[in-house]
Every structure is written in structure tokens, then in C-alpha cells.
Protein backbone atom coordinates (compact mmCIF):
# COMPACT_ATOMS: atom_id res chain seq x y z
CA UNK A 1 16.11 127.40 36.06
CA UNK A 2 17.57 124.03 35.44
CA UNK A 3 21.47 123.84 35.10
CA UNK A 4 23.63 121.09 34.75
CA UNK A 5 27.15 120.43 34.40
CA UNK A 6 29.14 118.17 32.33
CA UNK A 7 32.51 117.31 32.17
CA UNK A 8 34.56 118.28 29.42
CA UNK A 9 38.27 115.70 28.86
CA UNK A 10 40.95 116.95 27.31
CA UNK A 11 44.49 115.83 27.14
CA UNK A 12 45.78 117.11 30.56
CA UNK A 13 42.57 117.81 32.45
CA UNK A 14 38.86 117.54 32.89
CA UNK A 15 37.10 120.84 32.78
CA UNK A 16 33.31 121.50 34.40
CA UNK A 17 30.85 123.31 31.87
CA UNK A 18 27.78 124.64 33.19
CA UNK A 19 25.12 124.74 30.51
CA UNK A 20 21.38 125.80 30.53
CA UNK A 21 18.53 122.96 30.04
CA UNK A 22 16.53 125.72 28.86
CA UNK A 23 18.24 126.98 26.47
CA UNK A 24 17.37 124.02 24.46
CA UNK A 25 13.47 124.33 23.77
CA UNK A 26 11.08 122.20 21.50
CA UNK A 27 8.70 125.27 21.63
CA UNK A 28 10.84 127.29 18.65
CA UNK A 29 9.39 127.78 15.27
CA UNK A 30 12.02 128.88 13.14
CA UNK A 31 10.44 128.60 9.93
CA UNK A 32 7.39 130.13 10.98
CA UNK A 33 4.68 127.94 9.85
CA UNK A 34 2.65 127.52 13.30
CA UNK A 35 4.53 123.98 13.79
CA UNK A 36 6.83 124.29 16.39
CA UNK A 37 9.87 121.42 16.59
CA UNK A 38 7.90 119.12 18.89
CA UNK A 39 5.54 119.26 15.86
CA UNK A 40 7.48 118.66 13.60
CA UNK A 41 9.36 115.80 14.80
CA UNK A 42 6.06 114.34 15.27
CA UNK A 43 4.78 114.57 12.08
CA UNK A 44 8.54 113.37 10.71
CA UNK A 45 8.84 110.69 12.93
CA UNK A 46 4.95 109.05 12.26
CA UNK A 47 4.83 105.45 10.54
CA UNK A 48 1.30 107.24 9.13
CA UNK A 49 0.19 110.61 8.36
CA UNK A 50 -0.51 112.54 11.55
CA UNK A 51 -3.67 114.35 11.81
CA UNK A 52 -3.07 117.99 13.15
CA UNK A 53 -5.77 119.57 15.62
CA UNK A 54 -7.79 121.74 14.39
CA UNK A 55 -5.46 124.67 14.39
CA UNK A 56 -3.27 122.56 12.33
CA UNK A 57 -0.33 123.91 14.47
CA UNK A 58 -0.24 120.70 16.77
CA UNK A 59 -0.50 117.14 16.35
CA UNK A 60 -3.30 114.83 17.71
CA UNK A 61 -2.90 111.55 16.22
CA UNK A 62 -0.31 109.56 14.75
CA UNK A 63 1.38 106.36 15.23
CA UNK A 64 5.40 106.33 16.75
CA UNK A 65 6.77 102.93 17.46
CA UNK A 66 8.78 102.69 20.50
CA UNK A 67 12.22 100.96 19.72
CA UNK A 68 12.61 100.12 23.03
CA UNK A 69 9.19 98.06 23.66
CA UNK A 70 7.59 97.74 20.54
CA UNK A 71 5.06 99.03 21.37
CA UNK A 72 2.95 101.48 18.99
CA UNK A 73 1.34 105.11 20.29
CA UNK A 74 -1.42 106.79 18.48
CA UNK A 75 -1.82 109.52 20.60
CA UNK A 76 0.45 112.52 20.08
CA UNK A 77 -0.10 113.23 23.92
CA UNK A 78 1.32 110.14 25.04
CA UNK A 79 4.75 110.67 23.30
CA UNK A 80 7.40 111.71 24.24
CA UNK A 81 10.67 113.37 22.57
CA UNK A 82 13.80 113.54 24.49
CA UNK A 83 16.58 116.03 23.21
CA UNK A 84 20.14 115.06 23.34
CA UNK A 85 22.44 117.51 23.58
CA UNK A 86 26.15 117.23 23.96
CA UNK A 87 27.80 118.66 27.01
CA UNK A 88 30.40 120.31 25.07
């Protein structure tokens, strides 16, 4: 179990919250379609259409372009997704 603790301001203190990295998961299919969130932010965030494996649950191929470098990815397995979630 990964926990890690952020700091919380207000106007006469700091406060420590614990929170769970867990708890946060990009395995949840809440619309129940096979196509969990790290699917589907796949297939949303694809310049062209992605082509799901055969299973049509996951994605194989694509193409993301990385802001940062430029560079394009056509390979579903070399991306990436990083969640951002606010301490408090």
C-alpha cells in the first residue's frame, strides 16, 4: 500500500492529510462497456482512431503526441497516463 501525505493551508495552520494512491485506479469501468478509464483516455486522447485488440476492451495502436517532446507514440503500450489528484 502506497500512502502519501500532503499538506493542507489554511488561514492559521497547515494540516497533514494522509490519502491512499490506490484509491485512485485507471482499472474502473463505470459504464460497463469492457473499456476501462486507461482505455478510454486512450481512445479520447488519439490524434487518429485507435485500433482496439481483439477483445476490443484494450487499445493497441494509436497515435498520442507528447507535449513535452514532440514526439508522436503509436503504440498504446508505450504510453503513459499520469493521474493528478489534488491533495485535498
Amino acid at each position: 500500500m502506497v500512502l502519501l501525505a500532503g499538506c493542507v493551508q489554511t488561514p492559521d495552520r497547515i494540516t497533514t492529510v494522509a490519502y491512499d494512491l490506490n484509491t485512485f485506479s485507471d482499472r474502473v469501468d463505470s459504464d460497463e462497456d469492457c473499456q476501462n478509464t486507461l482505455a478510454q483516455m486512450l481512445i479520447a486522447a488519439s490524434t487518429e482512431p485507435a485500433v482496439m485488440r481483439r477483445s476490443g476492451c484494450t487499445v493497441a495502436e494509436g497515435a498520442w503526441l507528447d507535449p513535452y517532446t514532440g514526439r508522436t507514440f503509436y503504440d498504446a503500450a508505450d504510453v503513459q497516463i499520469d493521474q493528478l489528484v489534488p491533495l485535498a
